[in-house]
C-alpha atoms as a PDB file:
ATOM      1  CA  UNK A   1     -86.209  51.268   6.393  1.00  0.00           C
ATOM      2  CA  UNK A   2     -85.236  53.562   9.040  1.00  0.00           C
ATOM      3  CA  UNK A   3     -81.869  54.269  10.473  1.00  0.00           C
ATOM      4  CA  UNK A   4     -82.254  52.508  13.666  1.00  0.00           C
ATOM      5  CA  UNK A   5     -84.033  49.421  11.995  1.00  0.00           C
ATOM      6  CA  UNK A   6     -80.570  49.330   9.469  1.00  0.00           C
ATOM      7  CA  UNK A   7     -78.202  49.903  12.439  1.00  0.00           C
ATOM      8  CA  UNK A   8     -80.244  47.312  14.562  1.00  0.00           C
ATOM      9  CA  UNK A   9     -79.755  44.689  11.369  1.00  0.00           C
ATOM     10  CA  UNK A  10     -76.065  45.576  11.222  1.00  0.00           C
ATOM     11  CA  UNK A  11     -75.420  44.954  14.820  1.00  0.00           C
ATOM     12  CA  UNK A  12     -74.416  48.819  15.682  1.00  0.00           C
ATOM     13  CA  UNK A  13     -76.126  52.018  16.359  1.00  0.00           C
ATOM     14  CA  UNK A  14     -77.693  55.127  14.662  1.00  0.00           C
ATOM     15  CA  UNK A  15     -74.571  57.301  15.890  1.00  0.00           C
ATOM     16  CA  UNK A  16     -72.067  55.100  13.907  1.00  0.00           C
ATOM     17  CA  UNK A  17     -74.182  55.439  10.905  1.00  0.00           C
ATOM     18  CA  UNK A  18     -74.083  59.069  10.850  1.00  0.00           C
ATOM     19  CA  UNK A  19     -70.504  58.687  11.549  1.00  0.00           C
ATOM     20  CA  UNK A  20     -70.087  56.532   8.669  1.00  0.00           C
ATOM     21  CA  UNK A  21     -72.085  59.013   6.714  1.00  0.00           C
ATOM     22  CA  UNK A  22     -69.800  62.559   7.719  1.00  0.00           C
ATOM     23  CA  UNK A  23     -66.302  59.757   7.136  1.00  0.00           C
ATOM     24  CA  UNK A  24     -68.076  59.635   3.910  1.00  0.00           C
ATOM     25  CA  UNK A  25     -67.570  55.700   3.954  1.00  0.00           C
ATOM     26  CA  UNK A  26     -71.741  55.341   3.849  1.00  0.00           C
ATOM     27  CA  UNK A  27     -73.919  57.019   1.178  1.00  0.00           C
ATOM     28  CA  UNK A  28     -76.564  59.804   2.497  1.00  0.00           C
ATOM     29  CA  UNK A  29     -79.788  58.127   1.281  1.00  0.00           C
ATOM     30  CA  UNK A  30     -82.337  60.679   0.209  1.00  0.00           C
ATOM     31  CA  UNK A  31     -84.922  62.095   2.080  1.00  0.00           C
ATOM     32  CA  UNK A  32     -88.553  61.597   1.219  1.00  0.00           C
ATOM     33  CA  UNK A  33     -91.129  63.732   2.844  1.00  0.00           C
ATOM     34  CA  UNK A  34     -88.371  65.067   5.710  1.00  0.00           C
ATOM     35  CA  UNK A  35     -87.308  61.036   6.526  1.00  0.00           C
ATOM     36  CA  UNK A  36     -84.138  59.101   5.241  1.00  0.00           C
ATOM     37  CA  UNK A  37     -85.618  55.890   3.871  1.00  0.00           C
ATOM     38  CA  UNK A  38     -82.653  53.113   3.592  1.00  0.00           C
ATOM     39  CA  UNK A  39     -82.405  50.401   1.118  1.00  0.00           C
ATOM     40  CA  UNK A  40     -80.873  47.340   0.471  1.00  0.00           C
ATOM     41  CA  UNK A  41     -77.938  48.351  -0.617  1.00  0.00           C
ATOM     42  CA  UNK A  42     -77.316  50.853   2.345  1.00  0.00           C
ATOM     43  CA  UNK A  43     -77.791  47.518   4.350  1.00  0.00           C
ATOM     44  CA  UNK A  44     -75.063  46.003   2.170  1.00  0.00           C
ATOM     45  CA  UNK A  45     -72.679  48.324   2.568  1.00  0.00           C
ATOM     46  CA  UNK A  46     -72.699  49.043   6.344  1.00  0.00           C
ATOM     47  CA  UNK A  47     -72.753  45.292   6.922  1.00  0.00           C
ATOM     48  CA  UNK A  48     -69.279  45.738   4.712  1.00  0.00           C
ATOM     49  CA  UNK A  49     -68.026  48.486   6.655  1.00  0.00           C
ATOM     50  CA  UNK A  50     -68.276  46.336  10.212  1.00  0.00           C
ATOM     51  CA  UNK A  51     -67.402  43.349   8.745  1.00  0.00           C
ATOM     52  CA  UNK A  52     -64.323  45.049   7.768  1.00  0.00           C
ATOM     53  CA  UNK A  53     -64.038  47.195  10.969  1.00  0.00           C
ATOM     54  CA  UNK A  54     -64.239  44.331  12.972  1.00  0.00           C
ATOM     55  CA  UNK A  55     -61.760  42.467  11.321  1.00  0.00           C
ATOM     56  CA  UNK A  56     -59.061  44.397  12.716  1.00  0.00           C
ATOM     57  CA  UNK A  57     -58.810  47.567  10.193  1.00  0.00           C
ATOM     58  CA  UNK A  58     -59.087  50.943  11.048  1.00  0.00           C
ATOM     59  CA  UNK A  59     -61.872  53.170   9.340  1.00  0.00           C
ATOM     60  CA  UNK A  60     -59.367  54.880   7.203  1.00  0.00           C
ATOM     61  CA  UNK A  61     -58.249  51.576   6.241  1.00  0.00           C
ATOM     62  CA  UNK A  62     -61.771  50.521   5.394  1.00  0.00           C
ATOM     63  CA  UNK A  63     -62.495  53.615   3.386  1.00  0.00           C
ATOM     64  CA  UNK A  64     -59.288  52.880   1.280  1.00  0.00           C
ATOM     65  CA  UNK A  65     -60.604  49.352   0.700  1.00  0.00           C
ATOM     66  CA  UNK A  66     -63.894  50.346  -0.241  1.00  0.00           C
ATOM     67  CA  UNK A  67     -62.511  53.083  -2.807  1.00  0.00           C
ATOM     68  CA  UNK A  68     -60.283  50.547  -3.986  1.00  0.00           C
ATOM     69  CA  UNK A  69     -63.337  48.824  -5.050  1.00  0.00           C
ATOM     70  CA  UNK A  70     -64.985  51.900  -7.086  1.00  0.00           C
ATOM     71  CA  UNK A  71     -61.801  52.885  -8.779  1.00  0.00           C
ATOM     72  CA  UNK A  72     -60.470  49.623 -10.014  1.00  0.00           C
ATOM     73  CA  UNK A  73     -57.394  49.213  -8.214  1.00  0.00           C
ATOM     74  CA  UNK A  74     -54.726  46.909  -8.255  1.00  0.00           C
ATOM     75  CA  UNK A  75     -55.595  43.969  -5.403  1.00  0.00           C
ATOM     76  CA  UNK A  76     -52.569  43.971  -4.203  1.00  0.00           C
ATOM     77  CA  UNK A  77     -52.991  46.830  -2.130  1.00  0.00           C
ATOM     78  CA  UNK A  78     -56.390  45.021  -0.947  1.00  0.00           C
ATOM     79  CA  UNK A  79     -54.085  42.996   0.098  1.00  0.00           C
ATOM     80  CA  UNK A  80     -51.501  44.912   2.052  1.00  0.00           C
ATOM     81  CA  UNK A  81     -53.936  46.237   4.129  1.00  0.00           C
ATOM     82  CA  UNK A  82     -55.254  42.978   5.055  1.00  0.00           C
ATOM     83  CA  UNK A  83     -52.362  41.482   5.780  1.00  0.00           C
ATOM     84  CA  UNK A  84     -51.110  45.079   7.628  1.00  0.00           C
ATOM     85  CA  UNK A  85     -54.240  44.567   9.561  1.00  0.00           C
ATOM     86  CA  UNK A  86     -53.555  40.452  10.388  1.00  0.00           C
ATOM     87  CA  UNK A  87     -50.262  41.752  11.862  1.00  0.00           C
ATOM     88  CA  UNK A  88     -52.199  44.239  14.243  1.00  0.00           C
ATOM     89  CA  UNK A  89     -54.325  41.575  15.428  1.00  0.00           C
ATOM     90  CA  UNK A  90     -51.366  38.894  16.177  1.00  0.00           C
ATOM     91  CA  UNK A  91     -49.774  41.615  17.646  1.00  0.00           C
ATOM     92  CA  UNK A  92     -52.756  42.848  20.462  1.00  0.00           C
ATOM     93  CA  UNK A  93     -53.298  38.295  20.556  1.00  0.00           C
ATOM     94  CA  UNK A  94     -49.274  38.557  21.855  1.00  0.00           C
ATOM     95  CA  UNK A  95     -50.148  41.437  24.017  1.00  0.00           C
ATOM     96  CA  UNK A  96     -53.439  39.724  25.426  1.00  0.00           C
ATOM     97  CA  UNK A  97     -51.473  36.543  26.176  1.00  0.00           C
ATOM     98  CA  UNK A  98     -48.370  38.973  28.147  1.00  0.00           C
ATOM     99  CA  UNK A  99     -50.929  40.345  30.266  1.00  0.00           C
ATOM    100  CA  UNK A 100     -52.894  37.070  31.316  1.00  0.00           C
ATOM    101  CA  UNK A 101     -49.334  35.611  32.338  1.00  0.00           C
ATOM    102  CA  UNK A 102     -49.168  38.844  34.494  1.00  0.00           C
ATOM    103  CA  UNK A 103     -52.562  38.803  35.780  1.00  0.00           C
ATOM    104  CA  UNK A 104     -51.874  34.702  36.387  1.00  0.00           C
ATOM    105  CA  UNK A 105     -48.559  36.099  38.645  1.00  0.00           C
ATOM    106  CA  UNK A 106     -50.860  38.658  40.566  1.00  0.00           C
ATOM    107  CA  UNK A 107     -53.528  35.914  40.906  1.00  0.00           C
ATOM    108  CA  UNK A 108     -50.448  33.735  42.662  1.00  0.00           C
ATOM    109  CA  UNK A 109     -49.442  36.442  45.033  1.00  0.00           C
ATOM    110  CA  UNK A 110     -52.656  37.289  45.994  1.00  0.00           C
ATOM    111  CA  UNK A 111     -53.311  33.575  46.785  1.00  0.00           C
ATOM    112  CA  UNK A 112     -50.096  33.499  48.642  1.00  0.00           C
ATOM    113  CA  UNK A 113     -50.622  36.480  50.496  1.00  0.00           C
ATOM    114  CA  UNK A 114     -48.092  38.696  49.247  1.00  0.00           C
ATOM    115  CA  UNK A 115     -48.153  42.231  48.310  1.00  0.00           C
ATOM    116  CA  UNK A 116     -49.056  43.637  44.686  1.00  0.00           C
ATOM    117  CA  UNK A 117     -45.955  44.759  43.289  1.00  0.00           C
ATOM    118  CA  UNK A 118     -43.914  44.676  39.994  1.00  0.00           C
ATOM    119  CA  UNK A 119     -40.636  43.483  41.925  1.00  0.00           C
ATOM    120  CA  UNK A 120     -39.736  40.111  42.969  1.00  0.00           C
ATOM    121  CA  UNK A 121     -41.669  38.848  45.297  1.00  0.00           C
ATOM    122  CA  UNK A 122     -38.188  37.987  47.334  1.00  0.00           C
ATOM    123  CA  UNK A 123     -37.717  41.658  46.989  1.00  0.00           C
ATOM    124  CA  UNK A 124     -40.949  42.770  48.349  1.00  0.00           C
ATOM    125  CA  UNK A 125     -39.860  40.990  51.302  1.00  0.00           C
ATOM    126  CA  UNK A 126     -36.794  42.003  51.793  1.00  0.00           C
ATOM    127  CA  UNK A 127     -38.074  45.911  52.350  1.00  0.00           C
ATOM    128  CA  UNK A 128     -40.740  44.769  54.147  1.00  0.00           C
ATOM    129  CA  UNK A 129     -38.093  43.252  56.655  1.00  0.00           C
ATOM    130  CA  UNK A 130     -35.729  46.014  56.646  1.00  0.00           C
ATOM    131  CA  UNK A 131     -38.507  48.378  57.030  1.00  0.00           C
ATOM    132  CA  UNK A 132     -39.578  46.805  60.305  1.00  0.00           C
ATOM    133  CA  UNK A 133     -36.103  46.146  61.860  1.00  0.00           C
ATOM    134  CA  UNK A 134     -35.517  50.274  60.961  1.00  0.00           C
ATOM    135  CA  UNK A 135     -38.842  50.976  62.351  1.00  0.00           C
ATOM    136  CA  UNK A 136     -37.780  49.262  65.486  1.00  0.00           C
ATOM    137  CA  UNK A 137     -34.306  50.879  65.794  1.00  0.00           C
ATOM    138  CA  UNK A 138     -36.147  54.008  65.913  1.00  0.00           C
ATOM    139  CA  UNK A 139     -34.553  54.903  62.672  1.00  0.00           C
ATOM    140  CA  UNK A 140     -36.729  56.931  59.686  1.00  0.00           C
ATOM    141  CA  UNK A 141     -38.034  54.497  57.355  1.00  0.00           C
ATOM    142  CA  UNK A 142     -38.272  57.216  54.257  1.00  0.00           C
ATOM    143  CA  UNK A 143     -34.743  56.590  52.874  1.00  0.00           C
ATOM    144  CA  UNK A 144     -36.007  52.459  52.772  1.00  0.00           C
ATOM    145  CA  UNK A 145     -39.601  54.067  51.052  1.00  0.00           C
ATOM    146  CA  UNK A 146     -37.766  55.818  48.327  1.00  0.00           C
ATOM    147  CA  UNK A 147     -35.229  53.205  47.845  1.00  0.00           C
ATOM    148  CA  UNK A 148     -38.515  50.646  47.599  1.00  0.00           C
ATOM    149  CA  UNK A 149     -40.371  53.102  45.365  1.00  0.00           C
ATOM    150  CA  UNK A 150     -36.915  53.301  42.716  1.00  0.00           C
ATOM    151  CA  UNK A 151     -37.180  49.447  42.706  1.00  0.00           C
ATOM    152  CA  UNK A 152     -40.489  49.076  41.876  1.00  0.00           C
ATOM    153  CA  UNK A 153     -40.556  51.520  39.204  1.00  0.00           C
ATOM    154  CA  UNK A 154     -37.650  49.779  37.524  1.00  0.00           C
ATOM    155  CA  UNK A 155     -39.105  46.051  38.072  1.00  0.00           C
ATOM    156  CA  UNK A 156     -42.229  47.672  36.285  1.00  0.00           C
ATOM    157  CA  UNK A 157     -39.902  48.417  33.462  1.00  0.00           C
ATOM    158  CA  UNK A 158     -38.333  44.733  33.082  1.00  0.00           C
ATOM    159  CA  UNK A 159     -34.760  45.840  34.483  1.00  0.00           C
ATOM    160  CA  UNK A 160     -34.761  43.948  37.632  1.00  0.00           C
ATOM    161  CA  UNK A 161     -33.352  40.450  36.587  1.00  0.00           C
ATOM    162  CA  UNK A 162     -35.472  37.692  38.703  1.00  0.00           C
ATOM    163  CA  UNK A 163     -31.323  36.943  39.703  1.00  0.00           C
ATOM    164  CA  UNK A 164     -31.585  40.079  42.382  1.00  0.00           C
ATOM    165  CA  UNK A 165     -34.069  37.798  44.609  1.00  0.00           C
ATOM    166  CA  UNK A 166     -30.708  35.263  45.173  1.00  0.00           C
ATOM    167  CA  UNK A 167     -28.460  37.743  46.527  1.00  0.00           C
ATOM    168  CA  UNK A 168     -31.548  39.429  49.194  1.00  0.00           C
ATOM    169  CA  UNK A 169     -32.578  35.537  50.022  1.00  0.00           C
ATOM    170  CA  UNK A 170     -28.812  35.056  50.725  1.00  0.00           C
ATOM    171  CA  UNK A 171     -28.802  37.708  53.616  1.00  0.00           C
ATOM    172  CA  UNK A 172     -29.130  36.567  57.142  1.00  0.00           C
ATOM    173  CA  UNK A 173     -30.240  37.812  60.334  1.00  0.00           C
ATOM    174  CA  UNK A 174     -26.590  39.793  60.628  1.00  0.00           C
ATOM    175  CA  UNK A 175     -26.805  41.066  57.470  1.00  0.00           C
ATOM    176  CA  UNK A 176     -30.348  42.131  57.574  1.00  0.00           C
ATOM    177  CA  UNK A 177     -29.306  43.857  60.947  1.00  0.00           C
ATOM    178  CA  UNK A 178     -26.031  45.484  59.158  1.00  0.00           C
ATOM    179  CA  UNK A 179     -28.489  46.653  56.905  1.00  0.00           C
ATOM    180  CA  UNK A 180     -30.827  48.356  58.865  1.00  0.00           C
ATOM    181  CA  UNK A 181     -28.222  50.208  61.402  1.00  0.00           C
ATOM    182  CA  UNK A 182     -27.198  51.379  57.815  1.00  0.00           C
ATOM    183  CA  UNK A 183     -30.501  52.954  56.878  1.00  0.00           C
ATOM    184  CA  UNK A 184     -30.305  54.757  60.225  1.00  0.00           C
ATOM    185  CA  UNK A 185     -27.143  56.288  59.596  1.00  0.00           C
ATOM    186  CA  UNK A 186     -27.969  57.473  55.911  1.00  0.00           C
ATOM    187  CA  UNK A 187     -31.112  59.126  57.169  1.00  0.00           C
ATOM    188  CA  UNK A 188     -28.960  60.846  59.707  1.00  0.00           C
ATOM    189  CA  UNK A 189     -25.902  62.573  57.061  1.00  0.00           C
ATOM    190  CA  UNK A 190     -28.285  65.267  56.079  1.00  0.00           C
ATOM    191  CA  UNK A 191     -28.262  66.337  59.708  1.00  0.00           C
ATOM    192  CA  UNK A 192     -24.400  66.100  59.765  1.00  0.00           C
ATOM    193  CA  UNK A 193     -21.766  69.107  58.998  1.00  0.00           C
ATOM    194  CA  UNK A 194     -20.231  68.819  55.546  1.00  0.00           C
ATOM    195  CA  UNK A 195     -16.685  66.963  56.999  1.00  0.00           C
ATOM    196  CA  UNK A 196     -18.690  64.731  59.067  1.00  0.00           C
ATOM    197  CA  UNK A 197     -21.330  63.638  56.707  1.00  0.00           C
ATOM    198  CA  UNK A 198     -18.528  63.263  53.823  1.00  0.00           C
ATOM    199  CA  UNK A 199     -16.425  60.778  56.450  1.00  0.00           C
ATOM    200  CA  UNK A 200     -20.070  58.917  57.517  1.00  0.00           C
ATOM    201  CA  UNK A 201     -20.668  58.458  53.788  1.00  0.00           C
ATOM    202  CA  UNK A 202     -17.949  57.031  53.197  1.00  0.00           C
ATOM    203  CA  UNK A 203     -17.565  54.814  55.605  1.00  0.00           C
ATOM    204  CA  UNK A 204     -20.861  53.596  55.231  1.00  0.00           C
ATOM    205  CA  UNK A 205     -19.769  52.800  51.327  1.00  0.00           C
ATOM    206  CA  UNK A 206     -17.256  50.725  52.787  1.00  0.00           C
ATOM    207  CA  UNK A 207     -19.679  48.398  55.113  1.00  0.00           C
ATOM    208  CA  UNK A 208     -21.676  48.402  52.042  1.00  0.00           C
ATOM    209  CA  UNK A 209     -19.234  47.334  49.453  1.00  0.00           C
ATOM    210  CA  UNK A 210     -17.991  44.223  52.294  1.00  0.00           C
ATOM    211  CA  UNK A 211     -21.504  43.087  52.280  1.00  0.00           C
ATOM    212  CA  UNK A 212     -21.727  43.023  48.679  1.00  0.00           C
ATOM    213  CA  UNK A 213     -17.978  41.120  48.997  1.00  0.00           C
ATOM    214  CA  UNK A 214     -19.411  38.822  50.867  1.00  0.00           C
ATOM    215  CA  UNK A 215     -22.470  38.055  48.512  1.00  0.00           C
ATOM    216  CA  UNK A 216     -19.643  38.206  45.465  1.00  0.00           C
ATOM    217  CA  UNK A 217     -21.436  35.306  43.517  1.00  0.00           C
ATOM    218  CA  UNK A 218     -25.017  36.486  43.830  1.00  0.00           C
ATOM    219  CA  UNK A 219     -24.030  40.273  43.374  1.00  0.00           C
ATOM    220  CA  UNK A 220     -22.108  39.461  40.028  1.00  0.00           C
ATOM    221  CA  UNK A 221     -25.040  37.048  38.804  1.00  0.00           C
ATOM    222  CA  UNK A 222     -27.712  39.638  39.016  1.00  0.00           C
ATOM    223  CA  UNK A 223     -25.487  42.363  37.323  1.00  0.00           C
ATOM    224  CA  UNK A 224     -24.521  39.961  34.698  1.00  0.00           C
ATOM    225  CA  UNK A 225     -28.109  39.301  34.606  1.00  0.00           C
ATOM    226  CA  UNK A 226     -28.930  43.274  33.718  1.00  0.00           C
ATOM    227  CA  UNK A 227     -29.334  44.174  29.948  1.00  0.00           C
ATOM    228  CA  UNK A 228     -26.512  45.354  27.914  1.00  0.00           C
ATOM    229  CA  UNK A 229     -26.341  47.939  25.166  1.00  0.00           C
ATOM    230  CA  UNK A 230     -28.817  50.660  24.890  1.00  0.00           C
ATOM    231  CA  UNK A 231     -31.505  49.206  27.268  1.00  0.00           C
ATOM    232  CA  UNK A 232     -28.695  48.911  29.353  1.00  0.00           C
ATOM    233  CA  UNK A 233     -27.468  52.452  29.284  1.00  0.00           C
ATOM    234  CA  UNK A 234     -30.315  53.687  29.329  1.00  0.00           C
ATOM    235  CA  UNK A 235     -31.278  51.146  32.856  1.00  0.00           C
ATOM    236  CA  UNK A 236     -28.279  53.201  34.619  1.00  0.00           C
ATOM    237  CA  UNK A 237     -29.133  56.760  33.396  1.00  0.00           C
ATOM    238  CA  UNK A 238     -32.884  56.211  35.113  1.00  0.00           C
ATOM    239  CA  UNK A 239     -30.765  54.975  37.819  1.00  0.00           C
ATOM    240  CA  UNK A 240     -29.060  57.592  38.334  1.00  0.00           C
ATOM    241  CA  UNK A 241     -31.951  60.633  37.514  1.00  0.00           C
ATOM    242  CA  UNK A 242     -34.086  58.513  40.667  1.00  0.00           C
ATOM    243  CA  UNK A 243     -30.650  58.264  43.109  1.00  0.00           C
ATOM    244  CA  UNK A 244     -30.170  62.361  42.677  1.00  0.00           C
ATOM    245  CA  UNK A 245     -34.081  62.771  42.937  1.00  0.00           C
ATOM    246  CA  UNK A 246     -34.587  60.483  45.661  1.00  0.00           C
ATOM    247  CA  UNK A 247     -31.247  61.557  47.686  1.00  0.00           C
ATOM    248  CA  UNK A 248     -30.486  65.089  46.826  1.00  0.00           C
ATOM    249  CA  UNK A 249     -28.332  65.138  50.007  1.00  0.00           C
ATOM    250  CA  UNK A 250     -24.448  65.997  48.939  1.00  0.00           C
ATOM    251  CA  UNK A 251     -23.570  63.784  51.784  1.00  0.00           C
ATOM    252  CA  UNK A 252     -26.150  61.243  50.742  1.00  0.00           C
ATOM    253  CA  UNK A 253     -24.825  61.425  47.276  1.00  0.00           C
ATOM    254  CA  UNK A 254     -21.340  61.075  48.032  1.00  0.00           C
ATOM    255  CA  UNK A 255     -22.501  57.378  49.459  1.00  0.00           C
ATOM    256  CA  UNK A 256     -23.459  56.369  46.150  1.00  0.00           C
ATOM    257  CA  UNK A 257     -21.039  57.877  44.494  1.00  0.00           C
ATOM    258  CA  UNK A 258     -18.126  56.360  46.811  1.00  0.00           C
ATOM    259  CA  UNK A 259     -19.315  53.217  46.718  1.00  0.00           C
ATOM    260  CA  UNK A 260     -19.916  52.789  42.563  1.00  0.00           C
ATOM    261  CA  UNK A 261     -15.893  53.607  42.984  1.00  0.00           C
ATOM    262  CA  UNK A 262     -15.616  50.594  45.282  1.00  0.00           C
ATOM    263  CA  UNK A 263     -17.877  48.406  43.633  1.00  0.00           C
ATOM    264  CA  UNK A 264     -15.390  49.143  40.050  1.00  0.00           C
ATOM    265  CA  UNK A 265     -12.254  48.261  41.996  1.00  0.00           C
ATOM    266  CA  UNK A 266     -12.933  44.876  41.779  1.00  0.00           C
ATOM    267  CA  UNK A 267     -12.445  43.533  38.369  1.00  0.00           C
ATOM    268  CA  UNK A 268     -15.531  40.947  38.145  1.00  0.00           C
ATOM    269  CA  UNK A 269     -18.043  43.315  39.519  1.00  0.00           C
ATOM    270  CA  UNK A 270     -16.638  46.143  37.320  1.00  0.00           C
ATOM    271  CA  UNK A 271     -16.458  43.748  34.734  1.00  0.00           C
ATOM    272  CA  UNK A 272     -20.597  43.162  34.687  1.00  0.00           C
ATOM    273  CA  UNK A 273     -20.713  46.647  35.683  1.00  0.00           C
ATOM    274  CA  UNK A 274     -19.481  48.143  32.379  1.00  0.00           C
ATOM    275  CA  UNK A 275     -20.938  44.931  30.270  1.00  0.00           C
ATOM    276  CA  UNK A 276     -24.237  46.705  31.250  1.00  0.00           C
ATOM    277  CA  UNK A 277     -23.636  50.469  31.891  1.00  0.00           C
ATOM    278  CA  UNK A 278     -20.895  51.221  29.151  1.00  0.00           C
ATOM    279  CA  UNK A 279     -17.166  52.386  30.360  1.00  0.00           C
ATOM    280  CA  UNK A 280     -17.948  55.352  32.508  1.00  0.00           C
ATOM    281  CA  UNK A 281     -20.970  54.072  34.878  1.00  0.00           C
ATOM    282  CA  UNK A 282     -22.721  56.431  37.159  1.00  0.00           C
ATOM    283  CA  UNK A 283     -24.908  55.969  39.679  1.00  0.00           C
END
């Protein structure tokens, strides 16, 4: 038979034969009057070789089996590499399963009208709100865009704890307005001499740390909520790298700075604080 009329019977194509063929996993039939003519056994084998392939192993894998067969060795090894290849498959089934629960979530916002986003959708709200009341103060919404952006790309790394929602639900119209007059005045300290911007800073640490005072409960439940050894660390160091990349300000700095040493003077925040970011935090 011809190589199309094999690859047809074997459910694949003349260019995976002849890939088969330079892998060396399929035998080169010989050529009779300038035409490969394939037999049975050709057949055979390449229905082998995709039974095998589609089962889960790689090619390598297969041509390992298949030379396992020829030299006589110990099925044991057969073995290994089926049960090496079992584990792949369970492991792309847990992965397929992940990523229908996520698509399931995106289906639900979608339905509900809410935006496409990794973070809570609580979250999403909240900047959308602040955004708007900034907008309307005549403030510059970038400083709320960056901050947005950081969050998203950690809540598309898992280290958002679903927790953070309570403590943005829990502000109310005061807060939210606190909020945005503070936006407005961190956009401004770039545009501030050095004493100034260092005293605006600062102070605007210190409204930040009494709304987190007031929110004590939901503050310390969503830090507690953060993970703790390595991932942890390692959570606080890409918090940090975004902070200095997304506010390279010294004055705007100083504000995060100032208030991390605000946050660690009280002992159940700093407490949570180090569970997650080790002893010396940084933000």
């Amino acid at each position: 038979m011809r190589v199309k009329e094999m690859a047809d019977l074997a459910g694949t194509t003349p260019r995976a034969v002849r890939h088969y063929h330079r892998l060396g996993l399929l035998e080169i039939p010989p050529t009779v009057r300038g035409k490969r003519h394939y037999g049975v056994e050709h057949l055979a084998r390449l229905l082998r070789i995709r039974w095998l392939a589609e089962g889960g192993l790689s090619l390598s894998q297969v041509a390992e089996m298949l030379s396992s067969d020829t030299r006589g060795a110990d099925r044991s090894t057969v073995l290994q590499d089926l049960r090496a290849a079992r584990g792949t498959i369970e492991a792309q089934r847990r992965s397929l399963e992940e990523q229908a629960v996520r698509i399931d979530e995106l289906i639900a916002r979608v339905e509900s009208g809410s935006a496409l986003s990794p973070a809570p959708t609580a979250l999403t709200r909240f900047y959308d709100d602040l955004e708007d009341r900034v907008r309307k103060a005549g403030g510059d919404v970038a400083a709320v865009r960056t901050e947005r952006q950081i969050k998203q790309v950690m809540a598309a790394l898992g280290m958002i704890p679903d927790s953070a929602a309570a403590f943005v639900e829990e502000l109310d119209d005061a807060d939210m307005e606190l909020c945005a007059r503070q936006v407005c005045a961190f956009s401004r300290l770039p545009r501030l001499r050095a004493p100034e911007g260092l005293e605006q800073a600062h102070e605007l640490a210190q409204n930040t740390y009494a709304l987190c005072l007031r929110h004590k409960t939901a503050v310390v439940r969503a830090l507690a909520d953060l993970p703790d050894g390595a991932l942890g660390r390692a959570l606080w160091r890409l918090s940090h790298v975004m902070v200095v990349t997304g506010y390279p300000h010294p004055a705007q700095r100083a504000f995060a700075v100032h208030l991390l040493d605000l946050l660690m003077t009280d002992p159940d925040i700093a407490a949570t604080i180090r569970r997650s970011a080790g002893k010396d935090p940084v933000l």
